[in-house]
C-alpha atoms as a PDB file:
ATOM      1  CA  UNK A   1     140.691 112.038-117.726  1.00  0.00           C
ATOM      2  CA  UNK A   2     141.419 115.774-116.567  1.00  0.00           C
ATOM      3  CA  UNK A   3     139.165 117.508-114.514  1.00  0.00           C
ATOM      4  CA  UNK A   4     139.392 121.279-114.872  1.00  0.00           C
ATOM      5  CA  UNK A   5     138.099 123.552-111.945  1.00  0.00           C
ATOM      6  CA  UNK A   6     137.235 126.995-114.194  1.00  0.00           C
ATOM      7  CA  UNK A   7     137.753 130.092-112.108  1.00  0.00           C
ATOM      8  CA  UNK A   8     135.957 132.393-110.789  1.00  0.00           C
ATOM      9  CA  UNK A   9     133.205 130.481-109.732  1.00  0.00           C
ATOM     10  CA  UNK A  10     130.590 130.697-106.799  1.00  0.00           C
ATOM     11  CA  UNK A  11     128.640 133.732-105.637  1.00  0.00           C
ATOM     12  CA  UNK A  12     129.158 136.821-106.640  1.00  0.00           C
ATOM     13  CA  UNK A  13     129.622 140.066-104.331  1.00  0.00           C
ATOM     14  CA  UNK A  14     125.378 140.746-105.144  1.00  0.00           C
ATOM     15  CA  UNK A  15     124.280 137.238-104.070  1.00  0.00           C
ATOM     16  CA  UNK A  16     126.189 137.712-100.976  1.00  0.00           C
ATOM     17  CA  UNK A  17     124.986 140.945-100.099  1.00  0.00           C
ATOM     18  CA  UNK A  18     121.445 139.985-100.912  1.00  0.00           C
ATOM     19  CA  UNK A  19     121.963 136.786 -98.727  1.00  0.00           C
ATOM     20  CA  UNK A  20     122.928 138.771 -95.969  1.00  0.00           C
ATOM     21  CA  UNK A  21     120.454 141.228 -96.019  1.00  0.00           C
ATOM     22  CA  UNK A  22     117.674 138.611 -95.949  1.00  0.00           C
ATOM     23  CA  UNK A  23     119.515 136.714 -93.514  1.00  0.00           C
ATOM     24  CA  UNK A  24     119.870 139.485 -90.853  1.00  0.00           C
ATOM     25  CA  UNK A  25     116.317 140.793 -91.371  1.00  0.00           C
ATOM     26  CA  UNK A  26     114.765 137.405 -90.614  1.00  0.00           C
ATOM     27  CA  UNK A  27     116.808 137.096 -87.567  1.00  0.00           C
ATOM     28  CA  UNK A  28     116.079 140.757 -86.011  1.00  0.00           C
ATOM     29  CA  UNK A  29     112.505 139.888 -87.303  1.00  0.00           C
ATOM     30  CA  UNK A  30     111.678 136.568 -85.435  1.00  0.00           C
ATOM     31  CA  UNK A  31     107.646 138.214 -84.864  1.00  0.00           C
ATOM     32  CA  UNK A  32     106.938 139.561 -87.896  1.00  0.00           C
ATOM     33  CA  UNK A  33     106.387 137.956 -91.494  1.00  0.00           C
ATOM     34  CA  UNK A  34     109.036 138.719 -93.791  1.00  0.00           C
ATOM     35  CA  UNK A  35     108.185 137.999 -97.093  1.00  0.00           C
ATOM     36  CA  UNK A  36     109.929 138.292-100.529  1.00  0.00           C
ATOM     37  CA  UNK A  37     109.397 138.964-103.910  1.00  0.00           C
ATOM     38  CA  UNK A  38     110.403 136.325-106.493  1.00  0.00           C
ATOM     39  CA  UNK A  39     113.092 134.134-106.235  1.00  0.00           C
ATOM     40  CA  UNK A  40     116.075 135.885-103.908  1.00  0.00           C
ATOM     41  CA  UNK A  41     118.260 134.398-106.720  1.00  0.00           C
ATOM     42  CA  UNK A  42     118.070 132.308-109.286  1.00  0.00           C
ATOM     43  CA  UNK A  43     118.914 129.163-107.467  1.00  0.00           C
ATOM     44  CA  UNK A  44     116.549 127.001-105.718  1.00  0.00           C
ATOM     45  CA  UNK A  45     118.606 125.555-103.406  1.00  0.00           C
ATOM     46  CA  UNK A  46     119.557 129.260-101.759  1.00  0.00           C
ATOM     47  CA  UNK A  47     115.590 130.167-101.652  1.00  0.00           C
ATOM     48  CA  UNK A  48     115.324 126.926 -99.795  1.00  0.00           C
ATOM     49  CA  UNK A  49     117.474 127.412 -97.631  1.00  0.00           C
ATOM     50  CA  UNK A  50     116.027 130.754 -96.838  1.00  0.00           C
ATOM     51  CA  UNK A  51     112.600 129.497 -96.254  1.00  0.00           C
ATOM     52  CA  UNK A  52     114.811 127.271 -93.456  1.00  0.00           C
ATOM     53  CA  UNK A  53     114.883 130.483 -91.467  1.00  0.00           C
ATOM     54  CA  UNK A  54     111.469 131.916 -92.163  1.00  0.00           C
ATOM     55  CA  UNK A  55     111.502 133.796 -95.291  1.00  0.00           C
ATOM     56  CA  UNK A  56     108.166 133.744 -97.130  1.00  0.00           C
ATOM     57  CA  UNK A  57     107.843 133.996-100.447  1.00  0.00           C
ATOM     58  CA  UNK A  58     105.625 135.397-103.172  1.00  0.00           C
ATOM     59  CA  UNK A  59     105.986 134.301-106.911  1.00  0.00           C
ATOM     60  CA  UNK A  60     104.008 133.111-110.084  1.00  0.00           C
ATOM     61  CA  UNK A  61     104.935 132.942-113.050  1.00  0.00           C
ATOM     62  CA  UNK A  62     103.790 136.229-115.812  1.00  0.00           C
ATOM     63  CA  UNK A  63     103.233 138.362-112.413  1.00  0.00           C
ATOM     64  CA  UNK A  64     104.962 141.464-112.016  1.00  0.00           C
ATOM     65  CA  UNK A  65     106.195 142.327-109.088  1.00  0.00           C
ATOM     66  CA  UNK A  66     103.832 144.999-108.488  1.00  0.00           C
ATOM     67  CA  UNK A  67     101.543 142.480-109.290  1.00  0.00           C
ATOM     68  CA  UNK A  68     102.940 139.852-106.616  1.00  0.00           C
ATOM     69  CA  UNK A  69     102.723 142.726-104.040  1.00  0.00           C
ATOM     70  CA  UNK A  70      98.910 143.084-103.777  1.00  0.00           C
ATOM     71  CA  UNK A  71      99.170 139.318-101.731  1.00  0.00           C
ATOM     72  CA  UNK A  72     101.110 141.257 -98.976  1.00  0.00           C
ATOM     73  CA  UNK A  73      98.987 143.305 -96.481  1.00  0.00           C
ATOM     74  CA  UNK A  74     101.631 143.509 -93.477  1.00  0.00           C
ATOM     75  CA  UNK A  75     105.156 142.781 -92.259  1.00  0.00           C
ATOM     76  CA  UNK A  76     108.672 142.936 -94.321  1.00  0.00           C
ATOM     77  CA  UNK A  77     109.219 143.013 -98.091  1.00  0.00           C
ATOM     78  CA  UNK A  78     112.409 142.598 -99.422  1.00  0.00           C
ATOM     79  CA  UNK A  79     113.141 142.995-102.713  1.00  0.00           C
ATOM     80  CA  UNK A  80     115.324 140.402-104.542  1.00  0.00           C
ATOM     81  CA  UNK A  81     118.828 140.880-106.120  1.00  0.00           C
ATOM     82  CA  UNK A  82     117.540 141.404-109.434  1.00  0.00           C
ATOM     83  CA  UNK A  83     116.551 145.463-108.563  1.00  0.00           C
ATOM     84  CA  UNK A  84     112.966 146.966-108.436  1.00  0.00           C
ATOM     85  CA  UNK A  85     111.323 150.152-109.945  1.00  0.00           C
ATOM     86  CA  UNK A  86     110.424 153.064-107.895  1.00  0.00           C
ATOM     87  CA  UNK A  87     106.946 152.697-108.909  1.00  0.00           C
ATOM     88  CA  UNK A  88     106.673 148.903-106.650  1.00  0.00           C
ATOM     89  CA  UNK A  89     109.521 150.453-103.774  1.00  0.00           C
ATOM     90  CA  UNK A  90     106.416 153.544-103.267  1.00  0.00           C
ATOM     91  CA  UNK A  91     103.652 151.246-103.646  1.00  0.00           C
ATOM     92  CA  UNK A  92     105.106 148.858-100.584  1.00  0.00           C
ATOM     93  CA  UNK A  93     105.656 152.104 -98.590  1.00  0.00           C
ATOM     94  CA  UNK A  94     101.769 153.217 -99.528  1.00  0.00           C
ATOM     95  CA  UNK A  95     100.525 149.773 -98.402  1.00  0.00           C
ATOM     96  CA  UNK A  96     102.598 150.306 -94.876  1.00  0.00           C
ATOM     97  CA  UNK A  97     105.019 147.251 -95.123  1.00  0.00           C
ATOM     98  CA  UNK A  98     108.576 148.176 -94.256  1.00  0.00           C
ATOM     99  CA  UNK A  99     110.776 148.059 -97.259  1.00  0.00           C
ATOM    100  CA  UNK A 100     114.226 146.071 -97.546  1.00  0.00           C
ATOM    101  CA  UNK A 101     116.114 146.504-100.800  1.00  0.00           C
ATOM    102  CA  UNK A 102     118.266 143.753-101.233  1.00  0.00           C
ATOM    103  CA  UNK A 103     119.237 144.725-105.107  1.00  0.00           C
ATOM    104  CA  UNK A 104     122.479 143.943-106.789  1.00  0.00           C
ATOM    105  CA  UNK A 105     125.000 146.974-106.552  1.00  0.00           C
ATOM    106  CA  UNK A 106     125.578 146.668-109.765  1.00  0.00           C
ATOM    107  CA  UNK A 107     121.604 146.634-110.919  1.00  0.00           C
ATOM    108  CA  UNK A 108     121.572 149.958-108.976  1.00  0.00           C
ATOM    109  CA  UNK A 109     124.134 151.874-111.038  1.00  0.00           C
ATOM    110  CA  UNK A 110     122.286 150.662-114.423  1.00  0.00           C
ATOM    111  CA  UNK A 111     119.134 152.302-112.816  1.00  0.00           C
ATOM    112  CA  UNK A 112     120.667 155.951-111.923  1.00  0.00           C
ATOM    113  CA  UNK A 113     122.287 155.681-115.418  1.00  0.00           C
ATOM    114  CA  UNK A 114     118.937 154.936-116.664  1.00  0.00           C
ATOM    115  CA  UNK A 115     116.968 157.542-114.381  1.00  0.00           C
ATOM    116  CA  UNK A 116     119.619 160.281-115.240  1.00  0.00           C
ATOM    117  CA  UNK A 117     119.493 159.498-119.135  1.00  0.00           C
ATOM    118  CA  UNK A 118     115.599 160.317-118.723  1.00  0.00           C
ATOM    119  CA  UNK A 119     115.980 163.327-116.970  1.00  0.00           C
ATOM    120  CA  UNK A 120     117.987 164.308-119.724  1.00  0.00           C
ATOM    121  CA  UNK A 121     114.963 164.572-122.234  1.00  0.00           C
ATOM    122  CA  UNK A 122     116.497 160.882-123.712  1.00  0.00           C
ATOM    123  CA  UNK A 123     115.137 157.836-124.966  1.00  0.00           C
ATOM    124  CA  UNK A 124     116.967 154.227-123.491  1.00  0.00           C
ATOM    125  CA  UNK A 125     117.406 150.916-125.354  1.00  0.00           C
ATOM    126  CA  UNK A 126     117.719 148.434-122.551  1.00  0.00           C
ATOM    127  CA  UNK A 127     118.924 145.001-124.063  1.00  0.00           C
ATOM    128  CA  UNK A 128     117.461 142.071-121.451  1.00  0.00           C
ATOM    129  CA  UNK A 129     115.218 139.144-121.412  1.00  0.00           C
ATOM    130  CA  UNK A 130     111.469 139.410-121.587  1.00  0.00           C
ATOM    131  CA  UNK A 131     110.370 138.320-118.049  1.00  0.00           C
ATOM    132  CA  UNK A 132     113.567 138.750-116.735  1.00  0.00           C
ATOM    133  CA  UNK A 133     113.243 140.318-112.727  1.00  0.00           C
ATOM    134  CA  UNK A 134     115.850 142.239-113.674  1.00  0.00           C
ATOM    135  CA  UNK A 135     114.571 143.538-117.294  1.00  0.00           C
ATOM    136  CA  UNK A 136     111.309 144.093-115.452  1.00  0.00           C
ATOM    137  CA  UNK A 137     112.465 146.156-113.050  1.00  0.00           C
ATOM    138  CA  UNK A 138     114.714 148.745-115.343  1.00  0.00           C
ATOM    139  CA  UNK A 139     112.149 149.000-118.192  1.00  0.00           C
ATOM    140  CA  UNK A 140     109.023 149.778-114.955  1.00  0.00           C
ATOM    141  CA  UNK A 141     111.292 153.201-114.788  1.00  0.00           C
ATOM    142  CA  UNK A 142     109.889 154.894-117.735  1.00  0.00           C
ATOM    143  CA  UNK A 143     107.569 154.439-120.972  1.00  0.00           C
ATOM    144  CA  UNK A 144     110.999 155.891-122.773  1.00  0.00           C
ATOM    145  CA  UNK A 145     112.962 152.820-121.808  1.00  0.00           C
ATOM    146  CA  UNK A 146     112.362 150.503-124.082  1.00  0.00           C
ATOM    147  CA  UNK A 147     113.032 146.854-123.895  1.00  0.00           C
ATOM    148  CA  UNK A 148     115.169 144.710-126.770  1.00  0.00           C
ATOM    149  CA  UNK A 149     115.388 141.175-126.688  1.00  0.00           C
ATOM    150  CA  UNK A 150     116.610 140.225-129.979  1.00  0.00           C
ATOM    151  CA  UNK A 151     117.789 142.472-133.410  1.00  0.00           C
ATOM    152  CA  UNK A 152     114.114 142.769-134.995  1.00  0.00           C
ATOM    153  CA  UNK A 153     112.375 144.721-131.871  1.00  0.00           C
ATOM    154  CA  UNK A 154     115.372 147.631-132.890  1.00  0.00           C
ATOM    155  CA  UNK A 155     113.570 147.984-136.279  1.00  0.00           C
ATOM    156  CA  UNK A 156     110.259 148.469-134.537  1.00  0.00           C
ATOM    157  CA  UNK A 157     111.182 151.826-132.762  1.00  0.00           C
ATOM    158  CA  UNK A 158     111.143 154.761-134.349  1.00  0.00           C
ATOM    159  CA  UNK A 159     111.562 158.791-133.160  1.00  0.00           C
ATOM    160  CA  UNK A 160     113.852 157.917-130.551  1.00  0.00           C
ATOM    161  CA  UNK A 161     115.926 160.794-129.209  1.00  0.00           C
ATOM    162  CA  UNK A 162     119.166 161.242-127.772  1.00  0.00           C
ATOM    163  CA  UNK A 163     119.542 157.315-127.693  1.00  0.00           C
ATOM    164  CA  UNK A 164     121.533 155.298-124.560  1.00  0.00           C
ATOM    165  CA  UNK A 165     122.150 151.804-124.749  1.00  0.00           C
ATOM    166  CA  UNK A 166     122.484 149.741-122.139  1.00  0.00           C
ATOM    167  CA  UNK A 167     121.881 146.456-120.937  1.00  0.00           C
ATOM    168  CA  UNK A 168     120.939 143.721-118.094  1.00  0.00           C
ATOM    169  CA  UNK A 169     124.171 142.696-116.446  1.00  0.00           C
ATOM    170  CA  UNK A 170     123.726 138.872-116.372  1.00  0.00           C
ATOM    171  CA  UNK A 171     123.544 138.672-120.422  1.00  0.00           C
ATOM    172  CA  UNK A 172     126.039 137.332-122.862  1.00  0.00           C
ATOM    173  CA  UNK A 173     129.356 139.619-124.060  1.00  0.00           C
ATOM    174  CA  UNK A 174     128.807 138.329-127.453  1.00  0.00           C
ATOM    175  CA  UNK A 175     125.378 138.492-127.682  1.00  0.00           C
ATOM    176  CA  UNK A 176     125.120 141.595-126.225  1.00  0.00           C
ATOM    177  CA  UNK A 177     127.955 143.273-128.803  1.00  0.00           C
ATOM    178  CA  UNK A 178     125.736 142.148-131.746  1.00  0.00           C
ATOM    179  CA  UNK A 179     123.093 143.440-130.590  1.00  0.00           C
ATOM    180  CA  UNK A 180     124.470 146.529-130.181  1.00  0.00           C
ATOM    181  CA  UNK A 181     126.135 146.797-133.558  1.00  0.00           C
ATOM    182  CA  UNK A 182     122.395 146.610-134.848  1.00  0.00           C
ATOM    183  CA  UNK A 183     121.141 149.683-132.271  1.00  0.00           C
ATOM    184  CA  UNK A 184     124.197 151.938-133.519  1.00  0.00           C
ATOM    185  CA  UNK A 185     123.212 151.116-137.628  1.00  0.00           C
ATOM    186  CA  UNK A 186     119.868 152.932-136.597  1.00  0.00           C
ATOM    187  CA  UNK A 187     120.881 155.749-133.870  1.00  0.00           C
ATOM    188  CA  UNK A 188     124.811 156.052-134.836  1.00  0.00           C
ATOM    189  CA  UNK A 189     124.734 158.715-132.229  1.00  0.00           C
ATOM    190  CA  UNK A 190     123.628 156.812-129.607  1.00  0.00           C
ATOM    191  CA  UNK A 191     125.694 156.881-126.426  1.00  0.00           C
ATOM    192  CA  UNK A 192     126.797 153.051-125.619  1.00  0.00           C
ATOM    193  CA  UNK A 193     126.693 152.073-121.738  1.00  0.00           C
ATOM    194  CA  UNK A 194     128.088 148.190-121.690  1.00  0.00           C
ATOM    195  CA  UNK A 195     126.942 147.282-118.168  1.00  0.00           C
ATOM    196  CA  UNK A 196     127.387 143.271-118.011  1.00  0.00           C
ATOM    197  CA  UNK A 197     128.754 143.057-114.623  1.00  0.00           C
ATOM    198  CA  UNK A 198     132.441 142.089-113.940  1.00  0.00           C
ATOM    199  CA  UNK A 199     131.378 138.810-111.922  1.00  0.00           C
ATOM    200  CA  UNK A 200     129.561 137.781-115.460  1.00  0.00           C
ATOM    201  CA  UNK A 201     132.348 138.935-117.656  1.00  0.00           C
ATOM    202  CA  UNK A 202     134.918 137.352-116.167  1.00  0.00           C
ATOM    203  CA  UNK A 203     132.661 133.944-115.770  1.00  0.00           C
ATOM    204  CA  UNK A 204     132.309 134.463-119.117  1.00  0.00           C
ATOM    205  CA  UNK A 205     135.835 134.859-120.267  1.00  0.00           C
ATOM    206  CA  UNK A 206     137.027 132.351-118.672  1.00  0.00           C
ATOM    207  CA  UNK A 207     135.099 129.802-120.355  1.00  0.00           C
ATOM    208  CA  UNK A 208     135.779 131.638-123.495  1.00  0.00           C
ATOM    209  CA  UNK A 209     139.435 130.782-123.032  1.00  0.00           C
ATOM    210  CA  UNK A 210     139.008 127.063-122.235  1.00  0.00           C
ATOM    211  CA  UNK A 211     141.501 125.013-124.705  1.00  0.00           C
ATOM    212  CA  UNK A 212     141.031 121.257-125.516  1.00  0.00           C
ATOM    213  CA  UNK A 213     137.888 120.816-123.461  1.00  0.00           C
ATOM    214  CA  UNK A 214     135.446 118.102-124.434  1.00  0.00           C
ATOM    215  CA  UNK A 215     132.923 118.863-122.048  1.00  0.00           C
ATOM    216  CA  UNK A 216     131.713 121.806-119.779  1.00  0.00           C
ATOM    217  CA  UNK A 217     129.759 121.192-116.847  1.00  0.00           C
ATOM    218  CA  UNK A 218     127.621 124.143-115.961  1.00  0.00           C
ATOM    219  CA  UNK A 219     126.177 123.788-112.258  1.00  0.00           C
ATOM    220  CA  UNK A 220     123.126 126.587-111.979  1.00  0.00           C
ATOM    221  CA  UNK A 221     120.168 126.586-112.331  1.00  0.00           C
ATOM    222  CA  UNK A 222     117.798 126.377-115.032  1.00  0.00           C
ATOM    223  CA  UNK A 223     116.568 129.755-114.414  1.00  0.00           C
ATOM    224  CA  UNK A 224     119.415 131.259-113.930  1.00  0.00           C
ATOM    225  CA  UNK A 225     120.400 133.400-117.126  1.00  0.00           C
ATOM    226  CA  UNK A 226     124.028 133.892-116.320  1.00  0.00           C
ATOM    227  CA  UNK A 227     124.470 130.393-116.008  1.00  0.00           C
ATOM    228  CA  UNK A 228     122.478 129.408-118.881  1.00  0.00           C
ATOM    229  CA  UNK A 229     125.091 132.014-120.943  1.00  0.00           C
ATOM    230  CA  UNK A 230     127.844 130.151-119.580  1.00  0.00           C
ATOM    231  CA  UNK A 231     126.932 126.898-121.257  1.00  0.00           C
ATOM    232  CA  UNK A 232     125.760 128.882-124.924  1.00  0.00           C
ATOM    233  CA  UNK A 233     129.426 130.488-124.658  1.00  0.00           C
ATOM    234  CA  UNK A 234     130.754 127.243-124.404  1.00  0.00           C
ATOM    235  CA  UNK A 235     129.140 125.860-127.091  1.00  0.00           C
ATOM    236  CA  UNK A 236     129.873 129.153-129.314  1.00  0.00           C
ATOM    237  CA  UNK A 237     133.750 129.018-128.668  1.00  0.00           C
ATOM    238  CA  UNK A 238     133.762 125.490-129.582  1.00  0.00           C
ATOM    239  CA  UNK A 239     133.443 122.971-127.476  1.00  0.00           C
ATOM    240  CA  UNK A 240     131.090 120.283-128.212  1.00  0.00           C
ATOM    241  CA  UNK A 241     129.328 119.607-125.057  1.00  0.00           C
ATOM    242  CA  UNK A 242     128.164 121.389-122.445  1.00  0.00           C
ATOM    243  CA  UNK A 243     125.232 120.930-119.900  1.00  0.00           C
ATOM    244  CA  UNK A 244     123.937 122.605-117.623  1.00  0.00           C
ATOM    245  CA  UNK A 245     123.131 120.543-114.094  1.00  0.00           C
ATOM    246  CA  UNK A 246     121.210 121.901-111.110  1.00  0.00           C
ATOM    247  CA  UNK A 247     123.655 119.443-108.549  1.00  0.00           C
ATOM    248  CA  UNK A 248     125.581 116.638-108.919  1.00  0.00           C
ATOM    249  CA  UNK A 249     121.919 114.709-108.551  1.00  0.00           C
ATOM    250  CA  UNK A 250     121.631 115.752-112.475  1.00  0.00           C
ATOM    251  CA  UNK A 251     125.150 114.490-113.250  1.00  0.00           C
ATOM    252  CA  UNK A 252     124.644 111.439-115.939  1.00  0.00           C
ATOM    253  CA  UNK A 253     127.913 109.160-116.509  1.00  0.00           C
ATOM    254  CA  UNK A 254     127.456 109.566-120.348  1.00  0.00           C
ATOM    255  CA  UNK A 255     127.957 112.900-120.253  1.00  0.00           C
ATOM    256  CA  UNK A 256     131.843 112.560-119.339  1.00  0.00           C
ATOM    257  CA  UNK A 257     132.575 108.718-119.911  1.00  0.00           C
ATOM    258  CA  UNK A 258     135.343 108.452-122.083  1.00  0.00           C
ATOM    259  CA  UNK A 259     136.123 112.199-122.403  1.00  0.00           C
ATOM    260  CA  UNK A 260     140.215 113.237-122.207  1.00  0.00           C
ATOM    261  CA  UNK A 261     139.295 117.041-120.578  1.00  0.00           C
ATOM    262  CA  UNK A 262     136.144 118.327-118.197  1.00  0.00           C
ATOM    263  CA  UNK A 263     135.955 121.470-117.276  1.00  0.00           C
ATOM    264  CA  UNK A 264     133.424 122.454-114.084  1.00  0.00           C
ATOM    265  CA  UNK A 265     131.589 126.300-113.621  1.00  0.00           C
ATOM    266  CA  UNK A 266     128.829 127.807-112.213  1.00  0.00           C
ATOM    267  CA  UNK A 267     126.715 130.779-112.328  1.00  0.00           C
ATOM    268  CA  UNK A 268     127.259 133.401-109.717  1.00  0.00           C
ATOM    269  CA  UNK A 269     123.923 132.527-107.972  1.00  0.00           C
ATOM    270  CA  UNK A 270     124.864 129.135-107.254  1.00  0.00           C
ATOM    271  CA  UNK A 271     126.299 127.666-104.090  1.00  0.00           C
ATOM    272  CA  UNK A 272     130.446 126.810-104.156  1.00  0.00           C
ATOM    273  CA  UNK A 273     129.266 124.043-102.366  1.00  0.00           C
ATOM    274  CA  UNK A 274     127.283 122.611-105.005  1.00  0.00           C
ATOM    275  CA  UNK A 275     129.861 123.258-107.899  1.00  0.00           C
ATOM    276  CA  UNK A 276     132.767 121.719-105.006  1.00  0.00           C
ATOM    277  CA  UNK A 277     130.959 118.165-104.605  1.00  0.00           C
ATOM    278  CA  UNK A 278     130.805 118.351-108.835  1.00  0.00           C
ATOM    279  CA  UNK A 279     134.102 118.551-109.016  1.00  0.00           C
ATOM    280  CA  UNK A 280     135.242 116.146-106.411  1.00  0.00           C
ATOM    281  CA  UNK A 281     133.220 113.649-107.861  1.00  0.00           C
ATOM    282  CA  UNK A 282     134.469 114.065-110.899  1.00  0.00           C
ATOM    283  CA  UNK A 283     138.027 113.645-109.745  1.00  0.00           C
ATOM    284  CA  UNK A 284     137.197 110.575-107.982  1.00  0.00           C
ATOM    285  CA  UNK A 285     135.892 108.966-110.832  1.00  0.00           C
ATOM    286  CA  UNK A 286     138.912 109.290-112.941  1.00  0.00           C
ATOM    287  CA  UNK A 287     140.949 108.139-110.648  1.00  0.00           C
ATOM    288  CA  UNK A 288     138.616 105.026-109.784  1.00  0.00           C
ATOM    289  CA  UNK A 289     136.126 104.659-112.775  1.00  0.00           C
ATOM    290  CA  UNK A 290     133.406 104.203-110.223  1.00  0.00           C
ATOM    291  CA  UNK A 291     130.112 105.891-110.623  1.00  0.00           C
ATOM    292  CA  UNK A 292     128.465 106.200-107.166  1.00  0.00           C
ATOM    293  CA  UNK A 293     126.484 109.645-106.573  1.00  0.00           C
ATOM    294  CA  UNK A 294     125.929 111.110-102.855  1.00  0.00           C
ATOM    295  CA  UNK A 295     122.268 110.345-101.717  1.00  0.00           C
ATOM    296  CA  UNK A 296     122.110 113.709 -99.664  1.00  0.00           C
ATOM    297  CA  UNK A 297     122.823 117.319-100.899  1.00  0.00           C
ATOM    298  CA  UNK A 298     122.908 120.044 -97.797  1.00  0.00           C
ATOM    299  CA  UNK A 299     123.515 123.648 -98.567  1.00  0.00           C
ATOM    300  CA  UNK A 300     124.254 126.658 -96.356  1.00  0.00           C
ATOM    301  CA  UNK A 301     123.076 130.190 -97.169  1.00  0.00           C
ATOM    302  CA  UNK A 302     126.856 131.353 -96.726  1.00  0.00           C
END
């Protein structure tokens, strides 16, 4: 048995900075509440881990963030990774809570493209998830961004002008190209604006590249959408298993007992720690053929 470690893996340069901005603004903050909206990233073990140090936070599901805001009268608000409109960044201000903006570099530049398209008299197809944070907070920047999930909502808009494409940056490549194809049959003039960030891509790729793997272990978690890509890439570029585990806790021996090649990623919200005691496990068991998980799972924000 052959355990592969895929690279890249762990956090991206986003999750970092986000988990240092909320970091150093609950330690300069011991006295006052500091609250977030939404999961920080999509990985439960990092929002635990900031609740360790004081972090509040405000969620439920099919709220908006604007939404989740009206249950915050005083104190911090930071804003996750995943980017927030201008509209809920004003409202905060309004209410008097000091704002922290802890969104992805990356999310930023798809909203000036976005906010300078507009400007421009144009109309934006934004390719995301419905419910996404991230789709949420792109399509809250106009009524003339519009949001497409899948090739059939393309077909329902008509009149668009001066058309830019674009996308959320934790989709799939392939996906995201077909989708695409289908915007350019109806606005051929369209200008095209690929923004999947490189930290996906190149998670992406790699696993696109794989060669005589039986199995693909995924750690993320289930919320996570650029994990959750990482395992339907797998299973697109043929290989014939993959799951996608939230620790080595969800590991199940049937999933790699009697497999020749195992190959171990994770999404780039998800602790190296995590993905590490995946993989060391794994290696231990083909050497020994013993199954015998950890009881305890401890993870640092950095």
């Amino acid at each position: 048995m052959e355990i592969i470690s895929v690279v890249p893996r762990g956090y991206c340069q986003g999750v970092v900075r986000a988990i240092q901005i909320a970091r150093k603004t609950a330690q300069d903050n011991p006295d006052t509440p500091v609250y977030m909206l939404g999961m920080i990233v999509h990985n439960q073990f990092v929002v635990d881990a900031c609740k360790a140090i004081g972090i509040r936070f405000v969620e439920e599901a099919g709220k908006t963030r604007s939404e989740l805001l009206d249950r915050i009268d005083s104190g911090i608000v930071i804003f996750t990774a995943h980017g927030i409109s201008d509209d809920v960044k004003e409202k905060a201000i309004r209410k008097g809570l000091k704002v922290v903006d802890a969104s992805c570099l990356d999310v930023i530049k798809t909203h000036d493209l976005v906010k300078q398209h507009i400007q421009q008299d144009g109309d934006v197809l934004y390719i995301g998830k419905k419910g996404h944070p991230e789709s949420e907070g792109t399509v809250s920047l106009s009524k003339r961004v519009h949001l497409i999930t899948s090739c059939e909502d393309i077909q329902r808009l008509d009149g668009l002008k001066n058309v830019l494409i674009t996308n959320q940056t934790t989709l799939s490549i392939l996906d995201t190209s077909a989708i695409i194809e289908e915007c350019l049959k109806k606005y051929p003039d369209a200008i095209v604006a690929k923004e999947i960030c490189n930290a996906t891509r190149v998670r992406q790729e790699a696993v696109m590249h794989l060669k005589d793997t039986d199995v693909l272990i995924v750690v993320g978690d289930a919320r996570s959408n650029n994990s959750n890509q990482l395992r339907k890439i797998a299973l697109a570029s043929g290989i014939k298993e993959a799951y996608l585990i939230d620790s080595i806790k969800d590991l199940k021996e049937e999933m790699v007992k009697e497999k020749n090649r195992i190959a171990v990623t994770s999404g780039s919200s998800t602790p190296n720690e995590l993905t590490q005691q995946v993989i060391t496990f794994l290696k231990q068991y083909a050497l020994n053929g013993k199954w015998d998980l950890p009881e305890d799972i401890t993870v640092r924000l950095l």
